[in-house]
C-alpha atoms as a PDB file:
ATOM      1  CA  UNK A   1     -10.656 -37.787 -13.736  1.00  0.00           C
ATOM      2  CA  UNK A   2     -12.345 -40.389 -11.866  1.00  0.00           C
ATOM      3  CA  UNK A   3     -10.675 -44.102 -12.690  1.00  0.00           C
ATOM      4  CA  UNK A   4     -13.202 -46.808 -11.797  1.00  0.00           C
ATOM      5  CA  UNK A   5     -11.616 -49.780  -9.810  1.00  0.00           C
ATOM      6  CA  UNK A   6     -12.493 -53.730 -10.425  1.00  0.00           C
ATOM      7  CA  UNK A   7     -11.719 -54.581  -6.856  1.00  0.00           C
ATOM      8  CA  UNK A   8     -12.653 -58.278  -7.808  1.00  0.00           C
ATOM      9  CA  UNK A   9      -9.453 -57.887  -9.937  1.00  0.00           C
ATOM     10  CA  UNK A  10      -7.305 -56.501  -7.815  1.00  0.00           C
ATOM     11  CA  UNK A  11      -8.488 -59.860  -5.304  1.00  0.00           C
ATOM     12  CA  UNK A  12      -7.771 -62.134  -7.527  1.00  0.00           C
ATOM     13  CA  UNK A  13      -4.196 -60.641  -8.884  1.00  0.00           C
ATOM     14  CA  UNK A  14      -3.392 -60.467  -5.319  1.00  0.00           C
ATOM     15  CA  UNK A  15      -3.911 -63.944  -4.836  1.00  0.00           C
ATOM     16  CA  UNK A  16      -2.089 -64.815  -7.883  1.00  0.00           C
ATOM     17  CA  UNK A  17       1.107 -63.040  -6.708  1.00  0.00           C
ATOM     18  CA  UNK A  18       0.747 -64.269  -2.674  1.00  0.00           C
ATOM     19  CA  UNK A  19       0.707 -68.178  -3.966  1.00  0.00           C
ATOM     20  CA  UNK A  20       4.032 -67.011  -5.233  1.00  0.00           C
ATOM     21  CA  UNK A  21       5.504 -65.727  -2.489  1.00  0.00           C
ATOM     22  CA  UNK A  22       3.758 -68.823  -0.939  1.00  0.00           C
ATOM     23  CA  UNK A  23       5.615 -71.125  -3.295  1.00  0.00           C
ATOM     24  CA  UNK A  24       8.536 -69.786  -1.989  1.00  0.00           C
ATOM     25  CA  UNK A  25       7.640 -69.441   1.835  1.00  0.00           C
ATOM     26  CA  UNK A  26       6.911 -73.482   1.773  1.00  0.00           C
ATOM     27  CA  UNK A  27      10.145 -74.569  -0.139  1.00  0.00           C
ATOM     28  CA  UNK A  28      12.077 -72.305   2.519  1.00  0.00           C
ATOM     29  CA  UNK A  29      10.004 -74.183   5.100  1.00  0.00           C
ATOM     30  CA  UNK A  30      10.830 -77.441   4.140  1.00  0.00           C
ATOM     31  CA  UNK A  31      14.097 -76.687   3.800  1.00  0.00           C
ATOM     32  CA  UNK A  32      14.200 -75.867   7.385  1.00  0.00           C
ATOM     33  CA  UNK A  33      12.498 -78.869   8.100  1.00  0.00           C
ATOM     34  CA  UNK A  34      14.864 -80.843   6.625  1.00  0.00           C
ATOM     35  CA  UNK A  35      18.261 -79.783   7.226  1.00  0.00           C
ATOM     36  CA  UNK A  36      17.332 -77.654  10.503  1.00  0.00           C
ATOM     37  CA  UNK A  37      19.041 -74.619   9.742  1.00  0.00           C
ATOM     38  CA  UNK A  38      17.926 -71.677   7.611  1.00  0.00           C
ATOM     39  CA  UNK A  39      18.797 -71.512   4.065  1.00  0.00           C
ATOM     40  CA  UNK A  40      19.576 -67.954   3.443  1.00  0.00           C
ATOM     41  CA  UNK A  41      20.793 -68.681  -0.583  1.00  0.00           C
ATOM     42  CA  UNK A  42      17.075 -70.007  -0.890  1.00  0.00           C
ATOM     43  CA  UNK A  43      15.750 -67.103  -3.156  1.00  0.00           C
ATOM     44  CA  UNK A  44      18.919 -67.482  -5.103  1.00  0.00           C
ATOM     45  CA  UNK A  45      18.274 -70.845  -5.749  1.00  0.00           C
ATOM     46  CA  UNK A  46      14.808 -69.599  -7.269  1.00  0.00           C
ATOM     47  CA  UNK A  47      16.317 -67.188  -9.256  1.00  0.00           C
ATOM     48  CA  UNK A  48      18.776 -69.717 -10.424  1.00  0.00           C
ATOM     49  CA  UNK A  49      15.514 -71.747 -11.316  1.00  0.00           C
ATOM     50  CA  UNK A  50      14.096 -68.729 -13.295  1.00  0.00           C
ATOM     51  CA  UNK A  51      17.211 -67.914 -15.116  1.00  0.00           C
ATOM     52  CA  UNK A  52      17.474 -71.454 -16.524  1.00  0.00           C
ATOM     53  CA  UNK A  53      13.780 -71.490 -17.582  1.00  0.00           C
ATOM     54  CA  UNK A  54      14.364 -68.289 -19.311  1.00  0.00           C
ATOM     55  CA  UNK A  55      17.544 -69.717 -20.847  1.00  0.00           C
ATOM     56  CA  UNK A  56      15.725 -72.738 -22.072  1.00  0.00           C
ATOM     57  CA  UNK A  57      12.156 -71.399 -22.809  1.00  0.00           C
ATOM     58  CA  UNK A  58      13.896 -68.283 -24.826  1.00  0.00           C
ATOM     59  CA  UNK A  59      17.383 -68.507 -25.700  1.00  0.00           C
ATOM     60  CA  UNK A  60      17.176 -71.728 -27.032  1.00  0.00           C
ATOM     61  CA  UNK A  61      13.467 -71.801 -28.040  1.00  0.00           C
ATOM     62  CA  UNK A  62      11.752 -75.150 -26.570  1.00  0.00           C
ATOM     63  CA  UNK A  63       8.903 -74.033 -25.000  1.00  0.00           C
ATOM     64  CA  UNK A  64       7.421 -73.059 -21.216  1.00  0.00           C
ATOM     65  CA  UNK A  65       7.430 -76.861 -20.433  1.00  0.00           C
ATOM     66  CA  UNK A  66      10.416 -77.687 -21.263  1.00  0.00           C
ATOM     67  CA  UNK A  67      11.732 -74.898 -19.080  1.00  0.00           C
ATOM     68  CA  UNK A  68       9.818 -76.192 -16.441  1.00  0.00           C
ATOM     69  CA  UNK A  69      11.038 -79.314 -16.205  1.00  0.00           C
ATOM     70  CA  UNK A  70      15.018 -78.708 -17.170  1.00  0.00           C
ATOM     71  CA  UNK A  71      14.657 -75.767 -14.377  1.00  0.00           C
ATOM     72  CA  UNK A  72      13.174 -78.017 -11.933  1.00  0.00           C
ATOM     73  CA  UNK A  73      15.868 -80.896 -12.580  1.00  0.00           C
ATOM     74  CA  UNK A  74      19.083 -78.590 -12.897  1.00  0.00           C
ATOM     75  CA  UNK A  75      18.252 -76.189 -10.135  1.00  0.00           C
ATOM     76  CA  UNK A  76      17.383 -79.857  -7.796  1.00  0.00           C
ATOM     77  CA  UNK A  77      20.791 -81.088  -8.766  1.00  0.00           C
ATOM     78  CA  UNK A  78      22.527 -78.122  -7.951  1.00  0.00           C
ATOM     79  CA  UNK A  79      20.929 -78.082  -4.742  1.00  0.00           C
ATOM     80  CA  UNK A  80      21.670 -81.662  -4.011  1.00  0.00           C
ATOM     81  CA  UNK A  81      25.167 -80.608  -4.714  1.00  0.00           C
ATOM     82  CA  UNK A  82      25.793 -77.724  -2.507  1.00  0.00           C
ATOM     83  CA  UNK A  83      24.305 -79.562   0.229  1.00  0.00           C
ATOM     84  CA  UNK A  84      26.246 -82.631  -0.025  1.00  0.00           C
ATOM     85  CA  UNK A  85      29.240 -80.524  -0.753  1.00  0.00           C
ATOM     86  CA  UNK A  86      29.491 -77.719   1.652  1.00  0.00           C
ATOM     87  CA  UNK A  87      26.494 -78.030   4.444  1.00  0.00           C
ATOM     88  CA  UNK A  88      26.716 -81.851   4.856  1.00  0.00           C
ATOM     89  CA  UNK A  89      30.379 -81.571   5.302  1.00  0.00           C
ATOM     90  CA  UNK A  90      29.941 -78.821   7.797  1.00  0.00           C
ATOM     91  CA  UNK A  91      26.804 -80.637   9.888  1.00  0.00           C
ATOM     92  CA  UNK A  92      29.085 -83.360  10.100  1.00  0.00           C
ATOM     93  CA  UNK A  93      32.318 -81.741  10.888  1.00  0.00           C
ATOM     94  CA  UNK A  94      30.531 -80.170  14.229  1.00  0.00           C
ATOM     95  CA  UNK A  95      30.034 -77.245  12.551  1.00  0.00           C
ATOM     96  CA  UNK A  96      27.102 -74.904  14.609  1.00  0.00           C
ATOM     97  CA  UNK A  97      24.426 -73.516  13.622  1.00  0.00           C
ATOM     98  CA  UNK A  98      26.401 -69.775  13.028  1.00  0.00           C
ATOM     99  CA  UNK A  99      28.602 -71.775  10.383  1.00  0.00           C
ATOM    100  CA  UNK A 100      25.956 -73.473   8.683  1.00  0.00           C
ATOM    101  CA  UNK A 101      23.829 -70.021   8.346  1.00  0.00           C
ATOM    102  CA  UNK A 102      26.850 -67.701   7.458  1.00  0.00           C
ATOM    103  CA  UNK A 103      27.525 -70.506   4.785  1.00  0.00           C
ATOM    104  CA  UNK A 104      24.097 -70.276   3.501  1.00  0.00           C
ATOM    105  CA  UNK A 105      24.940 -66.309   3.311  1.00  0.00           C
ATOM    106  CA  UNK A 106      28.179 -67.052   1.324  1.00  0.00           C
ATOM    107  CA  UNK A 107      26.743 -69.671  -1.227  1.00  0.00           C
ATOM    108  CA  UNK A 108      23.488 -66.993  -1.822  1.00  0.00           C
ATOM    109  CA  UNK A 109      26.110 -64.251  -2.440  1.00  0.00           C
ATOM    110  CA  UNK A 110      27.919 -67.031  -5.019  1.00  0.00           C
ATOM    111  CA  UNK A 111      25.206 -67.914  -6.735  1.00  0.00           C
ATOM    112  CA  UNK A 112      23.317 -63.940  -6.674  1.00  0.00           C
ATOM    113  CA  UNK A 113      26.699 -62.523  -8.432  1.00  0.00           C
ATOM    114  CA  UNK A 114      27.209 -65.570 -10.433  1.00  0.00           C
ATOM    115  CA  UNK A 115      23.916 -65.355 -11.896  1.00  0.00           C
ATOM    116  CA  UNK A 116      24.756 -61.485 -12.394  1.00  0.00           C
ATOM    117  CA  UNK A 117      27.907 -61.893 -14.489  1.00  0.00           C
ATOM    118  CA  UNK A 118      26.337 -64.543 -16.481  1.00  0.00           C
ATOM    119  CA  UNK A 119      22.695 -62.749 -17.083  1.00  0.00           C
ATOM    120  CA  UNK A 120      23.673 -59.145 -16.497  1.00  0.00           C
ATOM    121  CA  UNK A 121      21.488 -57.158 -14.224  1.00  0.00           C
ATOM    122  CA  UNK A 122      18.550 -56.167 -16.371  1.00  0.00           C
ATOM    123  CA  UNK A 123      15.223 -57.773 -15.939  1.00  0.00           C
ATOM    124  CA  UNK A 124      14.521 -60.472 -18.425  1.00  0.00           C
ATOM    125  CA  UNK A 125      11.246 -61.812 -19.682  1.00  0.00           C
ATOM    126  CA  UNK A 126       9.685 -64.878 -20.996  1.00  0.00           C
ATOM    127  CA  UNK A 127       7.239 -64.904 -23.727  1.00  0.00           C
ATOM    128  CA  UNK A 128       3.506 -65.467 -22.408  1.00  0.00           C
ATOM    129  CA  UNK A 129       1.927 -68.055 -24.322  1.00  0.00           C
ATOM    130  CA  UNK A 130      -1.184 -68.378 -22.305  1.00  0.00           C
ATOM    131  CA  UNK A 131      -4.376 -66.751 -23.042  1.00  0.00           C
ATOM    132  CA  UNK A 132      -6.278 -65.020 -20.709  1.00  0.00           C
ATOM    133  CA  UNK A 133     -10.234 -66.349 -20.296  1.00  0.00           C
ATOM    134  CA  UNK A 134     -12.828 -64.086 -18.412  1.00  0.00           C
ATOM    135  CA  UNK A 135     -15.179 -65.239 -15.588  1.00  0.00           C
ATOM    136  CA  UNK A 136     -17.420 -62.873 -15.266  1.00  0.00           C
ATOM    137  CA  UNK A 137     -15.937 -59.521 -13.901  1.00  0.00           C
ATOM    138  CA  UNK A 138     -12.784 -61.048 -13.826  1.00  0.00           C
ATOM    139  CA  UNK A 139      -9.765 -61.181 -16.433  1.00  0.00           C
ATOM    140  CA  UNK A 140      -7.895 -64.699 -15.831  1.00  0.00           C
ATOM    141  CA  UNK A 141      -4.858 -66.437 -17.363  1.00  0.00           C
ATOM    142  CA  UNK A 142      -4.402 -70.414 -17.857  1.00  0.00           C
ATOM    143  CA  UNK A 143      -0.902 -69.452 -15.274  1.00  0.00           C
ATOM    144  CA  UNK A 144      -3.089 -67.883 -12.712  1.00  0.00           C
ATOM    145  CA  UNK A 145      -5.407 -70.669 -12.415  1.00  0.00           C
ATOM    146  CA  UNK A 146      -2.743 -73.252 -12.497  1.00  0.00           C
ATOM    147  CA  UNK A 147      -0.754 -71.461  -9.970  1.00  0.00           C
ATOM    148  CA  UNK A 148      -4.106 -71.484  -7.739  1.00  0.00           C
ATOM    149  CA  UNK A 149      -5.036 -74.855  -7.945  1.00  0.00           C
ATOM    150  CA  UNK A 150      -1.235 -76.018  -7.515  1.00  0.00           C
ATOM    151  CA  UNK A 151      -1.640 -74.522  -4.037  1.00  0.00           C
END
């Protein structure tokens, strides 16, 4: 059985899924940027993100942009917080680089079993409300465009 491959397809959902991991490689580097050490509870903090999207997109039914924005805001504040309240403290208490990264390591594994116990550790979904369009050989949602242009 022969299956016939649309490698235009498999171009373009490649794309889709590196401006993800792109998304997540700039936020990490401006992180850096910022407060000069690395954040190593920075994909927590996305998954944090994700978790209260799904929260408020499903569990309480108001929609993908509502999640969105609630996400955005709660998972900012929360990261304003732990900054102010454990790595500012430690910057300014003389604290080295070591410290600052092995707290980083400490507040991911907070936050990665937090988000465990709360959630449970089976995948969740949202609901897709976008439609998928085609462009010639191609198959291509609302979320991938988006995504793309966002970049």
């Amino acid at each position: 059985m022969v299956v016939e491959v649309n490698w235009a397809q498999v171009f373009f959902n490649s794309a889709v899924t590196g401006n993800l991991y792109l998304i997540g490689a700039v936020g990490l580097t401006l992180t850096y940027g910022l407060s000069r050490f690395p954040n190593f509870a920075h994909a927590e903090f996305i998954s944090l993100g994700a978790f209260i999207g799904y929260l408020v997109a499903e569990q309480l039914g108001l929609g993908f942009l509502a999640a969105l924005v609630v996400a955005f805001l709660v998972t900012g504040t929360i990261g304003v917080l732990c900054y102010c309240g454990i790595f500012q403290p430690l910057a300014e208490g003389g604290a080295s680089i070591i410290h600052l990264m092995v707290a980083s390591i400490a507040l991911g594994f907070v936050l990665r079993y937090s988000l465990g116990a709360l959630w449970g550790w089976k995948p969740s979904y949202f609901t897709t409300t976008w439609s998928s369009f085609e462009i010639g050989p191609l198959r291509v949602t609302g979320y991938g465009c988006g995504l793309s242009l966002l970049l």
